[in-house]
PDB file of N, CA and C in Angstrom:
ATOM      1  N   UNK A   1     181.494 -57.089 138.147  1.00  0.00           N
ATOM      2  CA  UNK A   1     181.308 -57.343 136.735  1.00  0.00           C
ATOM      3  C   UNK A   1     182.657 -57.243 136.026  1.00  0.00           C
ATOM      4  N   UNK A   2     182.988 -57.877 135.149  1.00  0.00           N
ATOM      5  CA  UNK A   2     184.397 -58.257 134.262  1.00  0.00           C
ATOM      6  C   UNK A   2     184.271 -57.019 133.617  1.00  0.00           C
ATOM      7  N   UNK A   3     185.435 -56.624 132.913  1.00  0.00           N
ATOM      8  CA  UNK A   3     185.790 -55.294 132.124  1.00  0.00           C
ATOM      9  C   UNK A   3     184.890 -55.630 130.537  1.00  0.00           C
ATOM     10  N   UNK A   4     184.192 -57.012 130.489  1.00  0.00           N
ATOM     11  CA  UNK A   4     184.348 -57.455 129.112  1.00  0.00           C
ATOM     12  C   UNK A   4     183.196 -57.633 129.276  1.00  0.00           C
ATOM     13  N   UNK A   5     182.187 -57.374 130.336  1.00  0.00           N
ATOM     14  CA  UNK A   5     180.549 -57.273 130.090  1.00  0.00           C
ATOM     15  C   UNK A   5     180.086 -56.411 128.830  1.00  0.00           C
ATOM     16  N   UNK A   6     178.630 -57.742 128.405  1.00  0.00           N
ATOM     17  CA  UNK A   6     178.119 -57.721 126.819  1.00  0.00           C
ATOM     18  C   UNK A   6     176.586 -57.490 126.915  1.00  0.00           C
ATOM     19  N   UNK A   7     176.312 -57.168 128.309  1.00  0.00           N
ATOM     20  CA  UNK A   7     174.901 -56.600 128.158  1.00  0.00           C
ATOM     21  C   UNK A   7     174.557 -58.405 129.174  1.00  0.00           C
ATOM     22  N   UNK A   8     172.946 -57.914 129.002  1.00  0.00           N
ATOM     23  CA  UNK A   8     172.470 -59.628 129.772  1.00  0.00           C
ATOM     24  C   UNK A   8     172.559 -60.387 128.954  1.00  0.00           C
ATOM     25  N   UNK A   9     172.949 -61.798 129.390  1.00  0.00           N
ATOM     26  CA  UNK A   9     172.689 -62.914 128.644  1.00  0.00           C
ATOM     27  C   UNK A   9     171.723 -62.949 127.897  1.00  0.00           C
ATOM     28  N   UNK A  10     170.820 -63.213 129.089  1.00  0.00           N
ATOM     29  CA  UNK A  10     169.451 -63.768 128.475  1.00  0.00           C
ATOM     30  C   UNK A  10     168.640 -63.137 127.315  1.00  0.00           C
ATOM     31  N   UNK A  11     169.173 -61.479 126.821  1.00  0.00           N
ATOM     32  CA  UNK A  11     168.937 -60.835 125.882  1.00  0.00           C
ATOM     33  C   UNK A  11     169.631 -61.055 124.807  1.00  0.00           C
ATOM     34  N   UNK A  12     171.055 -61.172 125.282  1.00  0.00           N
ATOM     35  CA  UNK A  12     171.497 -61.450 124.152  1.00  0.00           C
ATOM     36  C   UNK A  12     171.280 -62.911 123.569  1.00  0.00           C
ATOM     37  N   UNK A  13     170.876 -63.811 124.520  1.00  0.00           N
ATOM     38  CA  UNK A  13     170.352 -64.969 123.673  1.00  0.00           C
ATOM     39  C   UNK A  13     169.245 -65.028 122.939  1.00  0.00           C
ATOM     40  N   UNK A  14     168.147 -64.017 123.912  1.00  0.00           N
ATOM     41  CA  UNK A  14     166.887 -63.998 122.934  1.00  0.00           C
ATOM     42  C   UNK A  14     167.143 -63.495 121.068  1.00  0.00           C
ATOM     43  N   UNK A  15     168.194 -62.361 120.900  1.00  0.00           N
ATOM     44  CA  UNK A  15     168.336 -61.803 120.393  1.00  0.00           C
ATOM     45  C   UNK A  15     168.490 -62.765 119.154  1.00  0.00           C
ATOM     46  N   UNK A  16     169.531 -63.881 119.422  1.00  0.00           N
ATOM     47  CA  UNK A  16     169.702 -64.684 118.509  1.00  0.00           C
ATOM     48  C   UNK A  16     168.950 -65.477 118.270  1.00  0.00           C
ATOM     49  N   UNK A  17     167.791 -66.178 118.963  1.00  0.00           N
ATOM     50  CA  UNK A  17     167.286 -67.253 118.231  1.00  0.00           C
ATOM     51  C   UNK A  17     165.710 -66.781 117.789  1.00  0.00           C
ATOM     52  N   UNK A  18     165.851 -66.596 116.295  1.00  0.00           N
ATOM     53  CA  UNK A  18     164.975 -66.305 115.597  1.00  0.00           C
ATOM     54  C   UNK A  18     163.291 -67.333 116.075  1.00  0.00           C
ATOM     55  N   UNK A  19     163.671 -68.870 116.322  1.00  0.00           N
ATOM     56  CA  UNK A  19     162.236 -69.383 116.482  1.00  0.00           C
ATOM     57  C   UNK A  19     162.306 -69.134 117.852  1.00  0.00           C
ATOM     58  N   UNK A  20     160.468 -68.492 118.049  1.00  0.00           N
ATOM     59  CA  UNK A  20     160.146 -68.405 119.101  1.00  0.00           C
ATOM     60  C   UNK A  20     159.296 -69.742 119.807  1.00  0.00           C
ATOM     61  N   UNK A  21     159.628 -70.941 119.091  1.00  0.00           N
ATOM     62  CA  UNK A  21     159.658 -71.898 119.489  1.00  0.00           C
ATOM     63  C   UNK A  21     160.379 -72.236 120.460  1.00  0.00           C
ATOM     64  N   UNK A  22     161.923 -71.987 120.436  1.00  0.00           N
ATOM     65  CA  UNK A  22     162.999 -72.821 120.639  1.00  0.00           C
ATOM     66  C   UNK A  22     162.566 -72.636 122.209  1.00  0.00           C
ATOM     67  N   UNK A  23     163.176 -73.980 123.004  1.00  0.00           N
ATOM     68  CA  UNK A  23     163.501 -74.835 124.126  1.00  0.00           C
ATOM     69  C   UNK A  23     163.807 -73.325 125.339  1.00  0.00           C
ATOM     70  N   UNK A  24     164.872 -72.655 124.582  1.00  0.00           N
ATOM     71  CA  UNK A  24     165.936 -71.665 125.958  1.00  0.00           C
ATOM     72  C   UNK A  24     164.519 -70.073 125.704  1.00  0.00           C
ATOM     73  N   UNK A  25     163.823 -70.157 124.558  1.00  0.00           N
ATOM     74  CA  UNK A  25     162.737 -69.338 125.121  1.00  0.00           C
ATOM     75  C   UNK A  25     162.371 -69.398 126.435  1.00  0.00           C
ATOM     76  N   UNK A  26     161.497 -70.211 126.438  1.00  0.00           N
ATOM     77  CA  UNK A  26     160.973 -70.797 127.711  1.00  0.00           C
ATOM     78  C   UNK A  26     161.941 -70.487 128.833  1.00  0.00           C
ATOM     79  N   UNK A  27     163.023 -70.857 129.106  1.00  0.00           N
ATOM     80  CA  UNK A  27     164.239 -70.430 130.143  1.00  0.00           C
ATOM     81  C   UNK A  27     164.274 -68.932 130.313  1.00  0.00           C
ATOM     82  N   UNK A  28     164.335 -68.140 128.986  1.00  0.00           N
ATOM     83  CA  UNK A  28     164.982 -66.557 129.045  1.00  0.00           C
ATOM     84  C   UNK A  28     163.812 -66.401 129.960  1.00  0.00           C
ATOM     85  N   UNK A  29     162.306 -66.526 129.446  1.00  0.00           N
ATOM     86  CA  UNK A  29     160.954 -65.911 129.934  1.00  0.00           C
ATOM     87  C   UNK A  29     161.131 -66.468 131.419  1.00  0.00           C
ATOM     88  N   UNK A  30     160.920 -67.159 132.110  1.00  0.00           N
ATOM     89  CA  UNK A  30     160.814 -67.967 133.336  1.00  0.00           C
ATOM     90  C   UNK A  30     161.956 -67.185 134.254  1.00  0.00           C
ATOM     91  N   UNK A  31     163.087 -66.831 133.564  1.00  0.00           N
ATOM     92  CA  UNK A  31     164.606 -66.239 134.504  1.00  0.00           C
ATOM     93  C   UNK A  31     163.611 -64.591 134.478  1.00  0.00           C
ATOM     94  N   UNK A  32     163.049 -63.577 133.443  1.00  0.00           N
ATOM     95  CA  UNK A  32     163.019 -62.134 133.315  1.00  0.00           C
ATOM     96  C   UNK A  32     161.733 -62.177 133.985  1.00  0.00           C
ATOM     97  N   UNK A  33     160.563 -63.434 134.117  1.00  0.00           N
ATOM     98  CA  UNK A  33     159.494 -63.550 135.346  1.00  0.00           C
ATOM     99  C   UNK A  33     159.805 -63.400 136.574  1.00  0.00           C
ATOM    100  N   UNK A  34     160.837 -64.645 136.836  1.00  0.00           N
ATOM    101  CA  UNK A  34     161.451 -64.321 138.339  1.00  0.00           C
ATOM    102  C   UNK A  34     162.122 -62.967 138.787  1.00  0.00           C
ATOM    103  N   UNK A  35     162.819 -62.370 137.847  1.00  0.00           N
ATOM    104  CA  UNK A  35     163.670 -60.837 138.194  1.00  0.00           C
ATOM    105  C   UNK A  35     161.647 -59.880 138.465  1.00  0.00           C
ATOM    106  N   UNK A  36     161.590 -59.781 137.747  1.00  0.00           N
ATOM    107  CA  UNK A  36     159.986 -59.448 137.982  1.00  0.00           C
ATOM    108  C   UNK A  36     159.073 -59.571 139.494  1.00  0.00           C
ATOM    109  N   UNK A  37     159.173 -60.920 139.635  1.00  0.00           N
ATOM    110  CA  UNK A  37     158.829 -61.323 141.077  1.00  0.00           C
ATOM    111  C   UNK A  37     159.821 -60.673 142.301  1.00  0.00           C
ATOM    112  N   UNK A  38     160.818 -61.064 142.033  1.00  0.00           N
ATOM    113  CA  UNK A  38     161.930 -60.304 142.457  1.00  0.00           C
ATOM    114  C   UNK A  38     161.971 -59.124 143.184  1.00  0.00           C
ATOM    115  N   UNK A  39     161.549 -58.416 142.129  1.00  0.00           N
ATOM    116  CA  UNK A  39     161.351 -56.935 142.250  1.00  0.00           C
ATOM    117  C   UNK A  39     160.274 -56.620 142.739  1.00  0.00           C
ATOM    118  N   UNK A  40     159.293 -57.413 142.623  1.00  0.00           N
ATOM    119  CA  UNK A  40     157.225 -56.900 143.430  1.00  0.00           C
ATOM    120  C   UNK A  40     157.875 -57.428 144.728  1.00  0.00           C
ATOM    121  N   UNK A  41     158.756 -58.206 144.795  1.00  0.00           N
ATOM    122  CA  UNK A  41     158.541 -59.027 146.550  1.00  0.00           C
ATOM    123  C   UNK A  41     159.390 -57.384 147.440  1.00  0.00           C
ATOM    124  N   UNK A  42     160.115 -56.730 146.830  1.00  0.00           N
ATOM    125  CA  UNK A  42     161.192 -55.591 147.535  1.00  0.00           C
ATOM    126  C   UNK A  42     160.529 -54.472 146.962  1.00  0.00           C
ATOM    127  N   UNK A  43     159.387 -54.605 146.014  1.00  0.00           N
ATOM    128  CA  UNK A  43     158.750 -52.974 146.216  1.00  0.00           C
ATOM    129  C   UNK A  43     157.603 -53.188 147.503  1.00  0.00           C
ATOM    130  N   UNK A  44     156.822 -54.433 147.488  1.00  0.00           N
ATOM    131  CA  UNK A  44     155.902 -54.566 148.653  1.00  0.00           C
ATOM    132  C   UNK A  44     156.631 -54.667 149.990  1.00  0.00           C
ATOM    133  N   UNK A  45     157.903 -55.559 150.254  1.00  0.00           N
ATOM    134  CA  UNK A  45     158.651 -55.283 151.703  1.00  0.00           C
ATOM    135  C   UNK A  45     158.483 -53.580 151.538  1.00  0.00           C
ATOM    136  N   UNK A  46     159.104 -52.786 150.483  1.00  0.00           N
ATOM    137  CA  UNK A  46     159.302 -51.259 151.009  1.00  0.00           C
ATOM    138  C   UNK A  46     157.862 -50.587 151.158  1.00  0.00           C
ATOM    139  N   UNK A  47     157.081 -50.806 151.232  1.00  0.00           N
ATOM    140  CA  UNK A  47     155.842 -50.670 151.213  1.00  0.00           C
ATOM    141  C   UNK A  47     155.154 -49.456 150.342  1.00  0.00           C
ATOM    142  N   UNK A  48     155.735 -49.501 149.133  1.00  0.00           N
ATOM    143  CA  UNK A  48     155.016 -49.239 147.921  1.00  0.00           C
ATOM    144  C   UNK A  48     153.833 -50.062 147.324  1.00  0.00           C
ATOM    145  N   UNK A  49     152.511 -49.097 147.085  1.00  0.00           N
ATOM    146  CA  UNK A  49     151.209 -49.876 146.729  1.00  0.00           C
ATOM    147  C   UNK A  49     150.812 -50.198 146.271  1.00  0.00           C
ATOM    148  N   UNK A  50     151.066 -49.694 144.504  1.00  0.00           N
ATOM    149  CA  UNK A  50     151.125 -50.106 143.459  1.00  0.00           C
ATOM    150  C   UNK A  50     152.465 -50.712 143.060  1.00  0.00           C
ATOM    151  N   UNK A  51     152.912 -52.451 144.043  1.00  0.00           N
ATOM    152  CA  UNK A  51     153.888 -52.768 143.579  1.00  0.00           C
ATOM    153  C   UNK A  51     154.007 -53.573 142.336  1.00  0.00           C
ATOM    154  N   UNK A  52     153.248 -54.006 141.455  1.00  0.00           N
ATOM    155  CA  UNK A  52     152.873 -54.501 139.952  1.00  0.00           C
ATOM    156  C   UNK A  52     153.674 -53.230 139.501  1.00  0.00           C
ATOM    157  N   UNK A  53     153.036 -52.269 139.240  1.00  0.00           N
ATOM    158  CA  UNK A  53     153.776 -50.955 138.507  1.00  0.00           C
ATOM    159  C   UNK A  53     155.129 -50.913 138.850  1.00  0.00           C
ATOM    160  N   UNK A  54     155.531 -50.183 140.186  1.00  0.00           N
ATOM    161  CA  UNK A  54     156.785 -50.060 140.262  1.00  0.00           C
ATOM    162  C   UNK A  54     158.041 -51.260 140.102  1.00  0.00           C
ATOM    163  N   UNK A  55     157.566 -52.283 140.295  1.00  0.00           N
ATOM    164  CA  UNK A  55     158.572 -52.889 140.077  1.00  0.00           C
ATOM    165  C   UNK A  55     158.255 -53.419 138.490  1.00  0.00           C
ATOM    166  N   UNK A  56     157.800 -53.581 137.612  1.00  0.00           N
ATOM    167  CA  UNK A  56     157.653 -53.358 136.408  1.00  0.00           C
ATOM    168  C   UNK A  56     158.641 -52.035 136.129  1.00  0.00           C
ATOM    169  N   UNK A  57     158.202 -51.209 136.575  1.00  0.00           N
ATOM    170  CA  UNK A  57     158.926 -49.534 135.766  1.00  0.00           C
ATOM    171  C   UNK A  57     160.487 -50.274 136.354  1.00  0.00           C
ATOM    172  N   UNK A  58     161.136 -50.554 137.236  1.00  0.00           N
ATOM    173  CA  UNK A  58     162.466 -50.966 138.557  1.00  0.00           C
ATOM    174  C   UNK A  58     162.511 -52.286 137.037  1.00  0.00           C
ATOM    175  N   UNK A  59     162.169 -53.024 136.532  1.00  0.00           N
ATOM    176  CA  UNK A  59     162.319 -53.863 135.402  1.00  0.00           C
ATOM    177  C   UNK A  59     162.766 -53.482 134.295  1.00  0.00           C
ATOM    178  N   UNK A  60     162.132 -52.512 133.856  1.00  0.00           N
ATOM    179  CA  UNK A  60     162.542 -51.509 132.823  1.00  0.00           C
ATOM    180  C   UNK A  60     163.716 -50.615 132.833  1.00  0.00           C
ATOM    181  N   UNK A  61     163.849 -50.635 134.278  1.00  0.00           N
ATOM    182  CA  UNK A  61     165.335 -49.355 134.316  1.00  0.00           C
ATOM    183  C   UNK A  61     166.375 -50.766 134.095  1.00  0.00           C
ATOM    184  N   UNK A  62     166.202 -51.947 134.882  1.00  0.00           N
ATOM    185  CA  UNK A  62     167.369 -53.114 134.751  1.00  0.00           C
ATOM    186  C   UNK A  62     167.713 -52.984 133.329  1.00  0.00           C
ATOM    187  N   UNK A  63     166.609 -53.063 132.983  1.00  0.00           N
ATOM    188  CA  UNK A  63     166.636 -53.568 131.211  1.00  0.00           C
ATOM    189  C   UNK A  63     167.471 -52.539 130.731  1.00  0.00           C
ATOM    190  N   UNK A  64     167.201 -51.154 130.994  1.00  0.00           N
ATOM    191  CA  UNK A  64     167.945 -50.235 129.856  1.00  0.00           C
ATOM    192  C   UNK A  64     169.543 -50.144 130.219  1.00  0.00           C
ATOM    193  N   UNK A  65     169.524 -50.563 131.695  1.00  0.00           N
ATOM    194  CA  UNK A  65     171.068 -50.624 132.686  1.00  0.00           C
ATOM    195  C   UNK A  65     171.724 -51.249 131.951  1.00  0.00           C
ATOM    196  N   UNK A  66     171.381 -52.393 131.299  1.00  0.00           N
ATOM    197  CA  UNK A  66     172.252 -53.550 131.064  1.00  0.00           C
ATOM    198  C   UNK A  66     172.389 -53.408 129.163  1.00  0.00           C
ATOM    199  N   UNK A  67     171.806 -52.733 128.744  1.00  0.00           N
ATOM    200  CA  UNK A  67     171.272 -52.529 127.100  1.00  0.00           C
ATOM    201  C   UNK A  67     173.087 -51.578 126.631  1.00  0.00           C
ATOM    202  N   UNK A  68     173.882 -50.497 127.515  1.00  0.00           N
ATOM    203  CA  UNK A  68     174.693 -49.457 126.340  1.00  0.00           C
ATOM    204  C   UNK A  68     175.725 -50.542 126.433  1.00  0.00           C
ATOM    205  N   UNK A  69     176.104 -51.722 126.386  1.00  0.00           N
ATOM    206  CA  UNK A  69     177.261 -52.183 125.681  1.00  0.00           C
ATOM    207  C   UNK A  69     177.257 -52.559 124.279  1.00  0.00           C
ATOM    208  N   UNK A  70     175.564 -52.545 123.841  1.00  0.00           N
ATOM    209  CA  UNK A  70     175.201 -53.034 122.345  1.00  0.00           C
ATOM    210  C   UNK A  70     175.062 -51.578 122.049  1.00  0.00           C
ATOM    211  N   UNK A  71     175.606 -50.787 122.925  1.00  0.00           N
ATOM    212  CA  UNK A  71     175.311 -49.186 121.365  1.00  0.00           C
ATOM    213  C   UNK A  71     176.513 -48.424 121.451  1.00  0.00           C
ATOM    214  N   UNK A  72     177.950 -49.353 122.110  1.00  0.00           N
ATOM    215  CA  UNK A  72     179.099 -48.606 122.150  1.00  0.00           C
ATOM    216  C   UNK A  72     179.054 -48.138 123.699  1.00  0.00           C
ATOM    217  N   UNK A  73     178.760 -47.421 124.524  1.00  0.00           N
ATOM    218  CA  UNK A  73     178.329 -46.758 126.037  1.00  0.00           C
ATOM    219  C   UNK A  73     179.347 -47.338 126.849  1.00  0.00           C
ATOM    220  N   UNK A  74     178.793 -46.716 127.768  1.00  0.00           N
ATOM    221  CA  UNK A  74     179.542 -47.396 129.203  1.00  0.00           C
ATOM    222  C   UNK A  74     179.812 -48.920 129.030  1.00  0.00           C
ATOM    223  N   UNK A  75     180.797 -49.294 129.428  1.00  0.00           N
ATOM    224  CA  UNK A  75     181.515 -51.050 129.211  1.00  0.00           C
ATOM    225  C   UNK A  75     180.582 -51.623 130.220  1.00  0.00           C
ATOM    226  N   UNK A  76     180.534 -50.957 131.382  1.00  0.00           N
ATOM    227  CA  UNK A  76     180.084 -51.920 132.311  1.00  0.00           C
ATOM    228  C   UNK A  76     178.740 -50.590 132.959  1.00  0.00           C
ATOM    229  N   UNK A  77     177.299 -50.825 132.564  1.00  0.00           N
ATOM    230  CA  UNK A  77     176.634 -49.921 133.453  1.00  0.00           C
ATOM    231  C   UNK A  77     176.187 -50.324 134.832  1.00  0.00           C
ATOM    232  N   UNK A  78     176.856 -51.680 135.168  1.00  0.00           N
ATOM    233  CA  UNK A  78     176.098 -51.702 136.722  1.00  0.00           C
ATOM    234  C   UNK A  78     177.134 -50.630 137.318  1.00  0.00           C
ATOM    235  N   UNK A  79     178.662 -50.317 137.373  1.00  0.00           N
ATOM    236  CA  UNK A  79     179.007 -49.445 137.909  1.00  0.00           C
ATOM    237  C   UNK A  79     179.400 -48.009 137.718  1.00  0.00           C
ATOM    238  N   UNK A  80     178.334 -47.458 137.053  1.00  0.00           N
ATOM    239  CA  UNK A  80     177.806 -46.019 136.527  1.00  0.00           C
ATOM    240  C   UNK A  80     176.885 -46.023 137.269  1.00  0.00           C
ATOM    241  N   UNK A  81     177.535 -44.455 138.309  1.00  0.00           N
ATOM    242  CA  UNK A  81     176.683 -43.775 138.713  1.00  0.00           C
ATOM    243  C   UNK A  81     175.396 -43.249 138.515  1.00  0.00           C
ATOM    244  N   UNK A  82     175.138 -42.611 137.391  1.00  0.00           N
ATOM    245  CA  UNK A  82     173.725 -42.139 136.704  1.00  0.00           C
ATOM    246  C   UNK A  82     172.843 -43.304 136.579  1.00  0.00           C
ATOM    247  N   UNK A  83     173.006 -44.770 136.553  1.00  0.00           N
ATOM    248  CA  UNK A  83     172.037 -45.831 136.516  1.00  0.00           C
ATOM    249  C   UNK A  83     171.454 -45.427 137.795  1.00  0.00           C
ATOM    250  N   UNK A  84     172.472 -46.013 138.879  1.00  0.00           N
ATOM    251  CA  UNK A  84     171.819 -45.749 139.969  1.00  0.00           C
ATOM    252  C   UNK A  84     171.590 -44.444 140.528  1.00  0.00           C
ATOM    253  N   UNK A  85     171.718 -43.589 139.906  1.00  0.00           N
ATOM    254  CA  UNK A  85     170.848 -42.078 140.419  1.00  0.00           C
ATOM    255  C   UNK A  85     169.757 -42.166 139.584  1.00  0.00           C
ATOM    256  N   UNK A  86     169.384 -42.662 138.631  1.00  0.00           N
ATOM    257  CA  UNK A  86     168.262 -42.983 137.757  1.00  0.00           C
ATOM    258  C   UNK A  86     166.976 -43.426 138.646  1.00  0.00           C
ATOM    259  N   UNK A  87     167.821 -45.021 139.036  1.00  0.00           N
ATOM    260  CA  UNK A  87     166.739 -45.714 139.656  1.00  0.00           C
ATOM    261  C   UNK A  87     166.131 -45.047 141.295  1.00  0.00           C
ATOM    262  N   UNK A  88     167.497 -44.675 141.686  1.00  0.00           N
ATOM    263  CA  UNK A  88     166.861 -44.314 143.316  1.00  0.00           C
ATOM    264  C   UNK A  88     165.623 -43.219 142.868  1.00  0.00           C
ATOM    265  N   UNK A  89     166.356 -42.060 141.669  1.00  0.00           N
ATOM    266  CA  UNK A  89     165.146 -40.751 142.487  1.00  0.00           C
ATOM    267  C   UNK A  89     163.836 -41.014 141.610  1.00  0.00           C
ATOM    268  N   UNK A  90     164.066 -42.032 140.600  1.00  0.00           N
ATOM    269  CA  UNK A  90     162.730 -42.816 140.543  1.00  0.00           C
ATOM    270  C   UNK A  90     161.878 -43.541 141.306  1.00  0.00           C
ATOM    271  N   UNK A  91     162.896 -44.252 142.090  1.00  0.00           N
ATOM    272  CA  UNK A  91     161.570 -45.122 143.380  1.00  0.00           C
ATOM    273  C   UNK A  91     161.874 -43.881 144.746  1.00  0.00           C
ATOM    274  N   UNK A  92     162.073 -43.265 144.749  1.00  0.00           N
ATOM    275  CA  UNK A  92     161.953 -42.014 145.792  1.00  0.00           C
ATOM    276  C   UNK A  92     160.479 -41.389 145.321  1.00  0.00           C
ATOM    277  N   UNK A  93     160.744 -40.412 143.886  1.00  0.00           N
ATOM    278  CA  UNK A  93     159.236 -40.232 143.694  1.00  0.00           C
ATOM    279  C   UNK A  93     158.004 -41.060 143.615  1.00  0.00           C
ATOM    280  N   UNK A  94     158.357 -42.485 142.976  1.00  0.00           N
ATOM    281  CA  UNK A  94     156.829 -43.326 143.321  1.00  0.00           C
ATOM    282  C   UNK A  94     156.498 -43.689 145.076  1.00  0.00           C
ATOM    283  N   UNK A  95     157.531 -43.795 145.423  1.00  0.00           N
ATOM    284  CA  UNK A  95     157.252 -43.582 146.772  1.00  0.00           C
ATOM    285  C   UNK A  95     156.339 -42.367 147.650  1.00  0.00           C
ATOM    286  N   UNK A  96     156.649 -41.198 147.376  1.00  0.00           N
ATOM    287  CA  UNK A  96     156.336 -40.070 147.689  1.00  0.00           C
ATOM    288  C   UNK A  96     155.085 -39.596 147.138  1.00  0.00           C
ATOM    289  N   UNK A  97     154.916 -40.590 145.987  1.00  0.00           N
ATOM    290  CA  UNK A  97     153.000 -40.682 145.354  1.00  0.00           C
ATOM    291  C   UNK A  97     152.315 -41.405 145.879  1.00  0.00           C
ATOM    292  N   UNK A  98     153.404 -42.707 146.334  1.00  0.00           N
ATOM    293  CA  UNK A  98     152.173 -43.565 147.100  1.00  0.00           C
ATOM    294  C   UNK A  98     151.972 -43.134 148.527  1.00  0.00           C
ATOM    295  N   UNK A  99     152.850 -42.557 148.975  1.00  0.00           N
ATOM    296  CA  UNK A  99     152.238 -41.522 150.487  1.00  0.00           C
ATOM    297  C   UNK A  99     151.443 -40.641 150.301  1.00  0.00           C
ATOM    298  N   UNK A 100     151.481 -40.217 149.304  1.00  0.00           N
ATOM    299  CA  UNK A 100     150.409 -38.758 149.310  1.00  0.00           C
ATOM    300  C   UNK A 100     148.852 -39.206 148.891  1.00  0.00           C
ATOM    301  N   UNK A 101     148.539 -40.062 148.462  1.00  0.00           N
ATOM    302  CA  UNK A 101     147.304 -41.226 148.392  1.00  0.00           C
ATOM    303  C   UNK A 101     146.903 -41.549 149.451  1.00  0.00           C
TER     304      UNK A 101
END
């Protein structure tokens, strides 16, 4: 990632276009579906059971990963440590729920 990362695109484009009409809607939604899919196809390979949930919640951590350049934060959070200690001992414990089931 460049020193000059601005958060995700695709947020920051949503951000700007007020009609939820417009054309690149459709694009942002279809690209944050696929990251979605994405993520159910590598929580079910790891064989987590409720993979709808976890990779939804694994969606939500992306989302907040990529969110502190719009509040001042870390320049670049893909390479901050605490993201990814975030996410692992999060899918460690849903893991360790879906074994004990």
């Amino acid at each position: 990632m460049a020193d000059d990362f601005r958060g995700c695109s695709f947020v920051n484009a949503a951000a700007e276009l007020a009609d939820l009409d417009h054309p690149a809607r459709a694009v942002i939604s279809e690209h944050k579906a696929s990251v979605r899919d994405q993520l159910e196809t590598v929580t079910t390979t790891a064989g987590y059971a409720s993979t709808g949930e976890v990779a939804e919640e694994c969606f939500l951590l992306l989302e907040g990963l990529s969110s502190p350049p719009h509040s001042g934060a870390t320049p670049n959070p893909y390479n901050g440590l605490a993201g990814l200690h975030c996410a692992s001992g999060h899918l460690r414990h849903s893991r360790k729920a879906v074994l004990r089931n």
